[in-house]
PDB file of N, CA and C in Angstrom:
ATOM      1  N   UNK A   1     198.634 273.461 188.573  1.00  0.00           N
ATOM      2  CA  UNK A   1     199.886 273.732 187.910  1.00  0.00           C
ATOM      3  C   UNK A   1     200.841 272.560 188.177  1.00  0.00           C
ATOM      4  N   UNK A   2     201.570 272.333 187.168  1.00  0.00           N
ATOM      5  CA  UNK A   2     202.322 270.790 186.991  1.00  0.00           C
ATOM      6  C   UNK A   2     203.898 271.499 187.199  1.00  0.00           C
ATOM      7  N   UNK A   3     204.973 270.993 188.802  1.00  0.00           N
ATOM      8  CA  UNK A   3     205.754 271.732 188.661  1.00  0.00           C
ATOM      9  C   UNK A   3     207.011 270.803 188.493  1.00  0.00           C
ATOM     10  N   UNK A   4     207.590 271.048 187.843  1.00  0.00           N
ATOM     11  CA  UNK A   4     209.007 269.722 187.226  1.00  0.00           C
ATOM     12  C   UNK A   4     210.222 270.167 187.989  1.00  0.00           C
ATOM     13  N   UNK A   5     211.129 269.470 187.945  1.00  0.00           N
ATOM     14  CA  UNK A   5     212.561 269.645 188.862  1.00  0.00           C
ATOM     15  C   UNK A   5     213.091 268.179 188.289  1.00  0.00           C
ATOM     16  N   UNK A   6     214.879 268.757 188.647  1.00  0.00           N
ATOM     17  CA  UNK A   6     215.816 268.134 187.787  1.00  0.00           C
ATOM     18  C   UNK A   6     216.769 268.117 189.038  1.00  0.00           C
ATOM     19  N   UNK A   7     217.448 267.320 189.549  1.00  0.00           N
ATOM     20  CA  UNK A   7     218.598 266.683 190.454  1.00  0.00           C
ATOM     21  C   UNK A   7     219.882 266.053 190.145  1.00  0.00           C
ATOM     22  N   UNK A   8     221.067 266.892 190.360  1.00  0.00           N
ATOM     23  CA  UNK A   8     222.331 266.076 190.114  1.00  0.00           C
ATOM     24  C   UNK A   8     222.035 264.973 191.541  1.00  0.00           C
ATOM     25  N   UNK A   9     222.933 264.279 191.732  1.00  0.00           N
ATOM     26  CA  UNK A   9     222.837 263.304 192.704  1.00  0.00           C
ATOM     27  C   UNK A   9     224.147 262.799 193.015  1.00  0.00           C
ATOM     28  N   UNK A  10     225.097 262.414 194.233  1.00  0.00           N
ATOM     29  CA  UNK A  10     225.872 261.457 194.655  1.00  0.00           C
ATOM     30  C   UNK A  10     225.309 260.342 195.525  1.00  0.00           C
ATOM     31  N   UNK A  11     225.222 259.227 196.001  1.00  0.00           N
ATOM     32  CA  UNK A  11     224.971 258.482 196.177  1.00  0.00           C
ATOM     33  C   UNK A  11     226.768 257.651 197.257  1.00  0.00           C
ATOM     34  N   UNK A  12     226.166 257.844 198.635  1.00  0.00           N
ATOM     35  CA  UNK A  12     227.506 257.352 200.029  1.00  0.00           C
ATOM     36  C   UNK A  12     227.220 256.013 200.409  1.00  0.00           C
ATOM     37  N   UNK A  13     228.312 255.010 200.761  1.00  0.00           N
ATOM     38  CA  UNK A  13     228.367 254.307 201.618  1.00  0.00           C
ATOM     39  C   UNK A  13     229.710 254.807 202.143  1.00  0.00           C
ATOM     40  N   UNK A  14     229.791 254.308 203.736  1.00  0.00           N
ATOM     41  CA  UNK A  14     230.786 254.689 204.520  1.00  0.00           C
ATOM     42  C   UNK A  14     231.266 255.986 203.984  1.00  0.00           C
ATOM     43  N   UNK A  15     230.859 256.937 203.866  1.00  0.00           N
ATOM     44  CA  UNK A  15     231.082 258.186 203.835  1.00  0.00           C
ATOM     45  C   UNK A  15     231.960 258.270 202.735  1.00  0.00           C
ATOM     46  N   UNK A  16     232.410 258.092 201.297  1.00  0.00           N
ATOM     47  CA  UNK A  16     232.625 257.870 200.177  1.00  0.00           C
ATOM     48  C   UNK A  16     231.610 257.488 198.997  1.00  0.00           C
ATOM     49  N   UNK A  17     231.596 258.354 197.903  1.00  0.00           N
ATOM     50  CA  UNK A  17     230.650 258.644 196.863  1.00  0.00           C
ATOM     51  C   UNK A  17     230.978 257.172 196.596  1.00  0.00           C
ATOM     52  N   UNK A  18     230.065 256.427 195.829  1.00  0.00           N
ATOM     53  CA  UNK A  18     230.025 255.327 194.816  1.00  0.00           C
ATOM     54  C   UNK A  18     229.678 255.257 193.977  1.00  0.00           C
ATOM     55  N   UNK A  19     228.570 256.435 193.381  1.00  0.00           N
ATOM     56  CA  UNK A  19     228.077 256.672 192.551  1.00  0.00           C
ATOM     57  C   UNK A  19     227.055 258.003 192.264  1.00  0.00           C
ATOM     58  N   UNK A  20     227.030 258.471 191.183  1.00  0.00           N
ATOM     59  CA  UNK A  20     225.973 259.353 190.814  1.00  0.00           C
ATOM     60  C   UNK A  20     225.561 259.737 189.695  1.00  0.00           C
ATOM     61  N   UNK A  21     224.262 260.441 189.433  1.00  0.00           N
ATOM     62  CA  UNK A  21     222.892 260.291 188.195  1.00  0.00           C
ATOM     63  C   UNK A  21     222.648 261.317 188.183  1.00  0.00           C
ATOM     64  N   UNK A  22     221.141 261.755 187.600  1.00  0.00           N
ATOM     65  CA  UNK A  22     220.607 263.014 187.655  1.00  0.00           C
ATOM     66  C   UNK A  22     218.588 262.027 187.702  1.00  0.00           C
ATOM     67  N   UNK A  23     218.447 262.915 188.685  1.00  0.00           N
ATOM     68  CA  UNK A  23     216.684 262.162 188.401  1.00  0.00           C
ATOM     69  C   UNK A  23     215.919 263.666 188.580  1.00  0.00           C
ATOM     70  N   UNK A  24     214.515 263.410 188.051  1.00  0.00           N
ATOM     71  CA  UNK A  24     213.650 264.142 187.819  1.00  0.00           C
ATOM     72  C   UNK A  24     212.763 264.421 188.984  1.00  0.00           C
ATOM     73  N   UNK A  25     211.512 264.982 188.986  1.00  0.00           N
ATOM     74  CA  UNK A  25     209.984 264.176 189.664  1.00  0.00           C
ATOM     75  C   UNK A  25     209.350 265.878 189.306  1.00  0.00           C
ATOM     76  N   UNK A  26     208.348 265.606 188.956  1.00  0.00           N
ATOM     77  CA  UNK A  26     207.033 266.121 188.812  1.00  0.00           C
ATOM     78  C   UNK A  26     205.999 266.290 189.601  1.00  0.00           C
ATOM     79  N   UNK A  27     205.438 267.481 190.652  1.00  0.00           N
ATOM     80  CA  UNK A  27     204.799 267.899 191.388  1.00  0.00           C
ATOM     81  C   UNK A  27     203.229 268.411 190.751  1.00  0.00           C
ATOM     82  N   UNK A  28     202.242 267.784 191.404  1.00  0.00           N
ATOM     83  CA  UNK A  28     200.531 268.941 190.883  1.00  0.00           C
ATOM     84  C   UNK A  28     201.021 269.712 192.149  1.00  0.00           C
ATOM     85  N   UNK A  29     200.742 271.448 191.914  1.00  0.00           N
ATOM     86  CA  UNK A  29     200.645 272.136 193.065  1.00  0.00           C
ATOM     87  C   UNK A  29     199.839 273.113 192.247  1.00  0.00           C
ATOM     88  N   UNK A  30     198.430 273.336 193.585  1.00  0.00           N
ATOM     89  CA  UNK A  30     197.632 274.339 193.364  1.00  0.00           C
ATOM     90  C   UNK A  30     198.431 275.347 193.661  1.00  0.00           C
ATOM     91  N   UNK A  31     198.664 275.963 194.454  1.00  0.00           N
ATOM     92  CA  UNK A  31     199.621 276.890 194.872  1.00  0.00           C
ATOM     93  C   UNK A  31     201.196 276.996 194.909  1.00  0.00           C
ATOM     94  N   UNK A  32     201.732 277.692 193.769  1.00  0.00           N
ATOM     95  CA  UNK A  32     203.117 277.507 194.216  1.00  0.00           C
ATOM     96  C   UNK A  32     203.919 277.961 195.536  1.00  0.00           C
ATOM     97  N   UNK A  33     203.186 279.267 196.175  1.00  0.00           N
ATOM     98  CA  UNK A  33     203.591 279.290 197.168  1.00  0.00           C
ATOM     99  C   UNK A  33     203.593 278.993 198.459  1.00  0.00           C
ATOM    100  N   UNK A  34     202.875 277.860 198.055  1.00  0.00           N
ATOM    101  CA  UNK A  34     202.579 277.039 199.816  1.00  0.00           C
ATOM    102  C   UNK A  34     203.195 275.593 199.355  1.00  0.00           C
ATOM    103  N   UNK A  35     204.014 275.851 198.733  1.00  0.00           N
ATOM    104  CA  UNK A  35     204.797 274.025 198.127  1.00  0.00           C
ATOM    105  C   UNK A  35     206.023 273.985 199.108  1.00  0.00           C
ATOM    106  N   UNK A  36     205.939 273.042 200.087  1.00  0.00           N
ATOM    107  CA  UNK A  36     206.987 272.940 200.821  1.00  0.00           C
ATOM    108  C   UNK A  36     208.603 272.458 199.530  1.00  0.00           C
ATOM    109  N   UNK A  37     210.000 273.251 200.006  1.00  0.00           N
ATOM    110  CA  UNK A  37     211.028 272.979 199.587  1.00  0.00           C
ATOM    111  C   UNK A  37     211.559 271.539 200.279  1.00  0.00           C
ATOM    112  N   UNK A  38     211.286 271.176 201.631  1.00  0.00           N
ATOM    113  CA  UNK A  38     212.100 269.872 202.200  1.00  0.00           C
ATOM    114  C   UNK A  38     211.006 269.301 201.511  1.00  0.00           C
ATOM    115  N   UNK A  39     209.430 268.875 200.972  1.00  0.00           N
ATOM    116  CA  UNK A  39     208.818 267.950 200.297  1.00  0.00           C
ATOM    117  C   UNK A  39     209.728 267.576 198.977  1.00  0.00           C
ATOM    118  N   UNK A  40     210.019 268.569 198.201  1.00  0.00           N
ATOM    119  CA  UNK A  40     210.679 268.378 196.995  1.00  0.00           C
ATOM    120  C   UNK A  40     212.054 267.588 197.084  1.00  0.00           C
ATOM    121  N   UNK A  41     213.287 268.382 198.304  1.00  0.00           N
ATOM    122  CA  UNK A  41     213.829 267.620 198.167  1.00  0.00           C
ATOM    123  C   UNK A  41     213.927 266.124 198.597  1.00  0.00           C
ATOM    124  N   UNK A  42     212.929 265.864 199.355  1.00  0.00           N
ATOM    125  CA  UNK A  42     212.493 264.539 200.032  1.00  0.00           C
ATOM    126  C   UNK A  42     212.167 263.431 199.093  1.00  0.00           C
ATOM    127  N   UNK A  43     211.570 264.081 198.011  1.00  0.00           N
ATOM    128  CA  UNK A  43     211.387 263.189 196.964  1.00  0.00           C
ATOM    129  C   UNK A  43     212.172 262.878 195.831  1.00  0.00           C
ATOM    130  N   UNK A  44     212.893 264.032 195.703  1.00  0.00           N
ATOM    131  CA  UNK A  44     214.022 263.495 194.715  1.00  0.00           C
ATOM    132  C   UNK A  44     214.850 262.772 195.674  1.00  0.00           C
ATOM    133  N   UNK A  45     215.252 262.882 196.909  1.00  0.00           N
ATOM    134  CA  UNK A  45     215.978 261.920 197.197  1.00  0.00           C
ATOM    135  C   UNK A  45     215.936 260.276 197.504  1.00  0.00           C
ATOM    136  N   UNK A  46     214.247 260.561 197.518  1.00  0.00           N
ATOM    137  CA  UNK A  46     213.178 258.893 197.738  1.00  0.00           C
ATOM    138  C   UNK A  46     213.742 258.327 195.981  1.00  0.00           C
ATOM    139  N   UNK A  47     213.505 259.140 195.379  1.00  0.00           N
ATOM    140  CA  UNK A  47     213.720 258.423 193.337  1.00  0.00           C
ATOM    141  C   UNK A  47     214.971 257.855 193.321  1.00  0.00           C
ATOM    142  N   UNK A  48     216.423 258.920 193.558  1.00  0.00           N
ATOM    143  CA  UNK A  48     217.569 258.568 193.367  1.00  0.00           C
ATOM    144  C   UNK A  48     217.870 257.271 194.294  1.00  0.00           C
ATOM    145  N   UNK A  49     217.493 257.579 195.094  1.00  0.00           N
ATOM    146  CA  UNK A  49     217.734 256.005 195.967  1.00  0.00           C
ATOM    147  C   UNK A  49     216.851 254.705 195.954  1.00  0.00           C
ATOM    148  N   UNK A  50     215.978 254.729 195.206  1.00  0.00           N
ATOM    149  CA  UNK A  50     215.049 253.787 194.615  1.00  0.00           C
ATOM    150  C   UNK A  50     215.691 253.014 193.342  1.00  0.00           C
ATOM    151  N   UNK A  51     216.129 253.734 192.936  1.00  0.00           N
ATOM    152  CA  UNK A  51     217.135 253.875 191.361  1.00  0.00           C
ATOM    153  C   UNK A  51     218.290 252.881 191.672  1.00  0.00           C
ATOM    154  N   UNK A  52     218.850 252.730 192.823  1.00  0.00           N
ATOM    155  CA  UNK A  52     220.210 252.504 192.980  1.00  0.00           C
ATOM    156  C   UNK A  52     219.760 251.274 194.087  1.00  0.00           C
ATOM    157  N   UNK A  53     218.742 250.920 195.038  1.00  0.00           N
ATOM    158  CA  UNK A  53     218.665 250.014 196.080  1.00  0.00           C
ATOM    159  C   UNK A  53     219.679 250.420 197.481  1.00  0.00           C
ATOM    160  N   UNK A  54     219.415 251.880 197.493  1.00  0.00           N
ATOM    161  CA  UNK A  54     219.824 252.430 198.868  1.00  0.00           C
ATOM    162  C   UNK A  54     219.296 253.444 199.573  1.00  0.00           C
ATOM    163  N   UNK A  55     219.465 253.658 200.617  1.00  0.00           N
ATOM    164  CA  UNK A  55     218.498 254.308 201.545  1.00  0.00           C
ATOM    165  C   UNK A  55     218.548 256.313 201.173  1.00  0.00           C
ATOM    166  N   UNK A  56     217.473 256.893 200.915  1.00  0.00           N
ATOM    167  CA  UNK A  56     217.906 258.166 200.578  1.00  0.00           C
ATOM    168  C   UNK A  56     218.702 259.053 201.535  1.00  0.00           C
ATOM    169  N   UNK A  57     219.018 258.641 202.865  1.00  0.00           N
ATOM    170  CA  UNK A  57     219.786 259.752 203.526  1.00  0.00           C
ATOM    171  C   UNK A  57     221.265 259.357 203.247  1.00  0.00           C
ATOM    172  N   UNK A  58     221.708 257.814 202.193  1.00  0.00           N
ATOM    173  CA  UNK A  58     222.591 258.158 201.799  1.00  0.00           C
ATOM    174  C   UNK A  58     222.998 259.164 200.533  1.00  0.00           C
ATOM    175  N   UNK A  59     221.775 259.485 200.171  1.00  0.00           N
ATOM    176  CA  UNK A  59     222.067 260.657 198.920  1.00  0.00           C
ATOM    177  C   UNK A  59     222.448 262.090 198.963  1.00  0.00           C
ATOM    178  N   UNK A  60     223.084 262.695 198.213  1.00  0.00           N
ATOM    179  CA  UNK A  60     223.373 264.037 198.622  1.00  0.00           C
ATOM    180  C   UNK A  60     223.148 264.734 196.748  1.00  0.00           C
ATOM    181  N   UNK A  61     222.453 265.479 197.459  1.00  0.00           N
ATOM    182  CA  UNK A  61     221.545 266.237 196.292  1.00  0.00           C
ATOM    183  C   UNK A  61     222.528 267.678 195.870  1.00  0.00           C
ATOM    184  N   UNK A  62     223.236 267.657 194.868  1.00  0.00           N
ATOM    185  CA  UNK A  62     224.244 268.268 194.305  1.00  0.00           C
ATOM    186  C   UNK A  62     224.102 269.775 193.891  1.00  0.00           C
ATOM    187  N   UNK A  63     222.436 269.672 193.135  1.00  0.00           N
ATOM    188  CA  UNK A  63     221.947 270.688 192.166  1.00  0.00           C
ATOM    189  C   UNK A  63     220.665 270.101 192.271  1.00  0.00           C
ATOM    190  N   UNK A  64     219.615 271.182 192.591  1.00  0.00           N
ATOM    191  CA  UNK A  64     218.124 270.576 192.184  1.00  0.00           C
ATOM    192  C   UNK A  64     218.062 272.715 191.624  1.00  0.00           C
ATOM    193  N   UNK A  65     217.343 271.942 190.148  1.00  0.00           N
ATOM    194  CA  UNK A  65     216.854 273.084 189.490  1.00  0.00           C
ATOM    195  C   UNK A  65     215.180 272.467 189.140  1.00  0.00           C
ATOM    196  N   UNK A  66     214.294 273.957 188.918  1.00  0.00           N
ATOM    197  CA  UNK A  66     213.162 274.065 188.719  1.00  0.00           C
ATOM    198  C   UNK A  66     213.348 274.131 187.312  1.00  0.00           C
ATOM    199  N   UNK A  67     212.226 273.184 186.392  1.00  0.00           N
ATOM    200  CA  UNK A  67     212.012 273.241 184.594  1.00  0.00           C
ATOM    201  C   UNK A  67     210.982 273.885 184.845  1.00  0.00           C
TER     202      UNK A  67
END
């Protein structure tokens, strides 16, 4: 099963927003109920900060919804 998710995003330096997006990512999970939640958000926060050339624990994940 192919599981999709959608992320508002802010994006900190020195503890002030500089910016923010919305990114995606797409999961295979045999099981939905053994899908870790910190994996998911771990990875939308690896995209949004890939996106921008900054480290993901400066990101703060606003809204993550399941498509």
């Amino acid at each position: 099963m192919r599981l999709h998710y959608f992320a508002d995003y802010e994006g900190y330096e020195g503890g002030r927003p500089i910016l923010w997006g919305q990114v995606t990512h797409s999961i295979e999970a045999e099981n939905e109920e053994r899908l870790d939640p910190a994996e998911v958000v771990s990875a939308l926060r690896q995209r949004a900060a890939e996106a921008h050339g900054i480290e993901p624990r400066q990101v703060r994940l606003c809204q993550v919804a399941r498509l």
